[in-house]
Protein backbone atom coordinates (compact mmCIF):
# COMPACT_ATOMS: atom_id res chain seq x y z
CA UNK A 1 13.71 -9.14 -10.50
CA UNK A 2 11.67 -6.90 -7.64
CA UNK A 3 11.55 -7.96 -4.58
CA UNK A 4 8.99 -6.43 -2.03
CA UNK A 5 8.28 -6.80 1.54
CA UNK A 6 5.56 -4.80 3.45
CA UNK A 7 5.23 -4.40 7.21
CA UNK A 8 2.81 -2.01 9.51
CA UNK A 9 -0.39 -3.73 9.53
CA UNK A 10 -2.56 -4.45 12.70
CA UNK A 11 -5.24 -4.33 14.53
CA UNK A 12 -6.43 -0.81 15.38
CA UNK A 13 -9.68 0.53 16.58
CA UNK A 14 -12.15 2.56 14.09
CA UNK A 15 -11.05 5.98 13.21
CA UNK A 16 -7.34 4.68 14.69
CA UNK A 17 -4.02 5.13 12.05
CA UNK A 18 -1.83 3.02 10.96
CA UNK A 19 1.27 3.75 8.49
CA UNK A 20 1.84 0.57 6.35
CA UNK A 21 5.65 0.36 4.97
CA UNK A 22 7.09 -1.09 1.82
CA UNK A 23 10.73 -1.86 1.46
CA UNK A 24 11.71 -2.68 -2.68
CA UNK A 25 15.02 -4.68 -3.36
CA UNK A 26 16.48 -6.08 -6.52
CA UNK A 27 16.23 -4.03 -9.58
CA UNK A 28 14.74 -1.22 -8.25
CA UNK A 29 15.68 1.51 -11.40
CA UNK A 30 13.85 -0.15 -13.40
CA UNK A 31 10.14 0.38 -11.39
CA UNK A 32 7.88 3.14 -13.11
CA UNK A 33 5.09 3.05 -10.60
CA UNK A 34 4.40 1.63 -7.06
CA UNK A 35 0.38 0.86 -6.31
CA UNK A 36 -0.88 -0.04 -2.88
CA UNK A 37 -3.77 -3.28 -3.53
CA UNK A 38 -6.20 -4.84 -0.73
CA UNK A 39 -8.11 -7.61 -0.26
CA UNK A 40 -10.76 -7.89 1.82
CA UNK A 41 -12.58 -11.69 2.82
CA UNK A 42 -14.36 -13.19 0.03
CA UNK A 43 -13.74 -9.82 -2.57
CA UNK A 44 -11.44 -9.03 -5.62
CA UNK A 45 -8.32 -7.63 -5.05
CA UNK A 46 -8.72 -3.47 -5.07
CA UNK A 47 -6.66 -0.49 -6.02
CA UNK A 48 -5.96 1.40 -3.31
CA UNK A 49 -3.31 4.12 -3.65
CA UNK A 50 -0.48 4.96 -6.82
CA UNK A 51 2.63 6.96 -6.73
CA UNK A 52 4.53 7.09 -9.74
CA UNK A 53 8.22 7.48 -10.25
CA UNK A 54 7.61 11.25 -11.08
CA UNK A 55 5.99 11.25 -7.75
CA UNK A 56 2.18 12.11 -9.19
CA UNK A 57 -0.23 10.08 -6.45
CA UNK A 58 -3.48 8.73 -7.17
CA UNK A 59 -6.26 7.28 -4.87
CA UNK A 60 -9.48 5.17 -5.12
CA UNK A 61 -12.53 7.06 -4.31
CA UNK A 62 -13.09 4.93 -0.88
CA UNK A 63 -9.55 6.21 0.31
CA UNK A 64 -9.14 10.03 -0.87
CA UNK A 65 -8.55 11.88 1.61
CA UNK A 66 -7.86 9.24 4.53
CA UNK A 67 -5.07 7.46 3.22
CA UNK A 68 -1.60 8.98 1.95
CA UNK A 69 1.16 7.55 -0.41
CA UNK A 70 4.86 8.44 -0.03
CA UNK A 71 7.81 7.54 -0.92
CA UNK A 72 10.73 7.29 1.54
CA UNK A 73 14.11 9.25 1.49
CA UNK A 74 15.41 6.41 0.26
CA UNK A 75 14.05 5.12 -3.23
CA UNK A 76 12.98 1.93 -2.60
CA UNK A 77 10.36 2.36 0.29
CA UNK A 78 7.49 3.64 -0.32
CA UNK A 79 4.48 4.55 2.43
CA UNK A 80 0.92 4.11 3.07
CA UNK A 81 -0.43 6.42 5.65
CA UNK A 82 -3.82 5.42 7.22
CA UNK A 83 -6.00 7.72 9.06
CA UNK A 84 -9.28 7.36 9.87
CA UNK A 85 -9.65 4.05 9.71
CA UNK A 86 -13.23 2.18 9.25
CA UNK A 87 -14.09 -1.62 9.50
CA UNK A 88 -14.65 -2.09 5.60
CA UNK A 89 -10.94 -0.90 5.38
CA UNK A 90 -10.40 -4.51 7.03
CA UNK A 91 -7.98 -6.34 4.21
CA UNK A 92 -4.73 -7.86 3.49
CA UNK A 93 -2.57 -4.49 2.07
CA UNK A 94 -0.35 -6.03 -0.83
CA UNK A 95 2.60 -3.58 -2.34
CA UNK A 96 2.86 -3.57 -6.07
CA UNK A 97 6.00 -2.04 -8.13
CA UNK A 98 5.40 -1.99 -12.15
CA UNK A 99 8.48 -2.36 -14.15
CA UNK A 100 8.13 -4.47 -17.10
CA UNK A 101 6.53 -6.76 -15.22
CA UNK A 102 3.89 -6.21 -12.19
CA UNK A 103 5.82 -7.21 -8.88
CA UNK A 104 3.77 -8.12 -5.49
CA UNK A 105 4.63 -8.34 -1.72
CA UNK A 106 3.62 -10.88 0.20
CA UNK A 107 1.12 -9.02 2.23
CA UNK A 108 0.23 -7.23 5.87
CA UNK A 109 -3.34 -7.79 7.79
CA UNK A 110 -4.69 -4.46 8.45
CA UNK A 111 -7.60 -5.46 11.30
CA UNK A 112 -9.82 -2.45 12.25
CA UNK A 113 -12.44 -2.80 14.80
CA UNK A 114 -15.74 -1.06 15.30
């Protein structure tokens, strides 16, 4: 079992920063990957961001170059970096570990204003 909770979001004015946190307990050796989702009012749930345990990183198209994954000093955080921030970046950020079995976080509003 993988537990995850995120923290970080907010409201922030367009072209602000935030840094979005994730903080894994549980079995944590046995995560390959960690993913940062979003979900925005009335879409799908997106990709946003990968890091895998090798510590390759991957981002959708919308984010590359704005956004940065990380992984903490410590194993089991891992970081979402935020910079210029737009209004369709407006979504619920959901963590994501993949071990045998895709884990999810609870959530964090990210809010930005134009």
């Amino acid at each position: 079992q993988v537990q995850l909770v995120e923290s970080g979001g907010g409201l922030v004015q367009a072209g602000g920063s935030l840094r979005l946190s994730c903080v894994a307990s549980g079995s944590i050796f046995s995560i390959n990957l960690m993913d940062w989702y979003r979900q925005a009012p009335g879409k799908q749930r997106e990709w946003v961001a990968t890091i895998t345990s090798g510590g390759s990183t991957h981002y959708a198209d919308s984010v590359k170059g704005r956004f940065t994954i990380s992984r903490g000093n410590v194993k089991n955080t891992v970081y979402l970096q935020m910079n210029s921030l737009k209004p369709d970046d407006t979504a619920v950020y959901y963590c994501s570990g993949v071990a045998s079995y895709r884990y999810w976080g609870q959530g964090t509003q990210v809010t930005v204003s134009s």
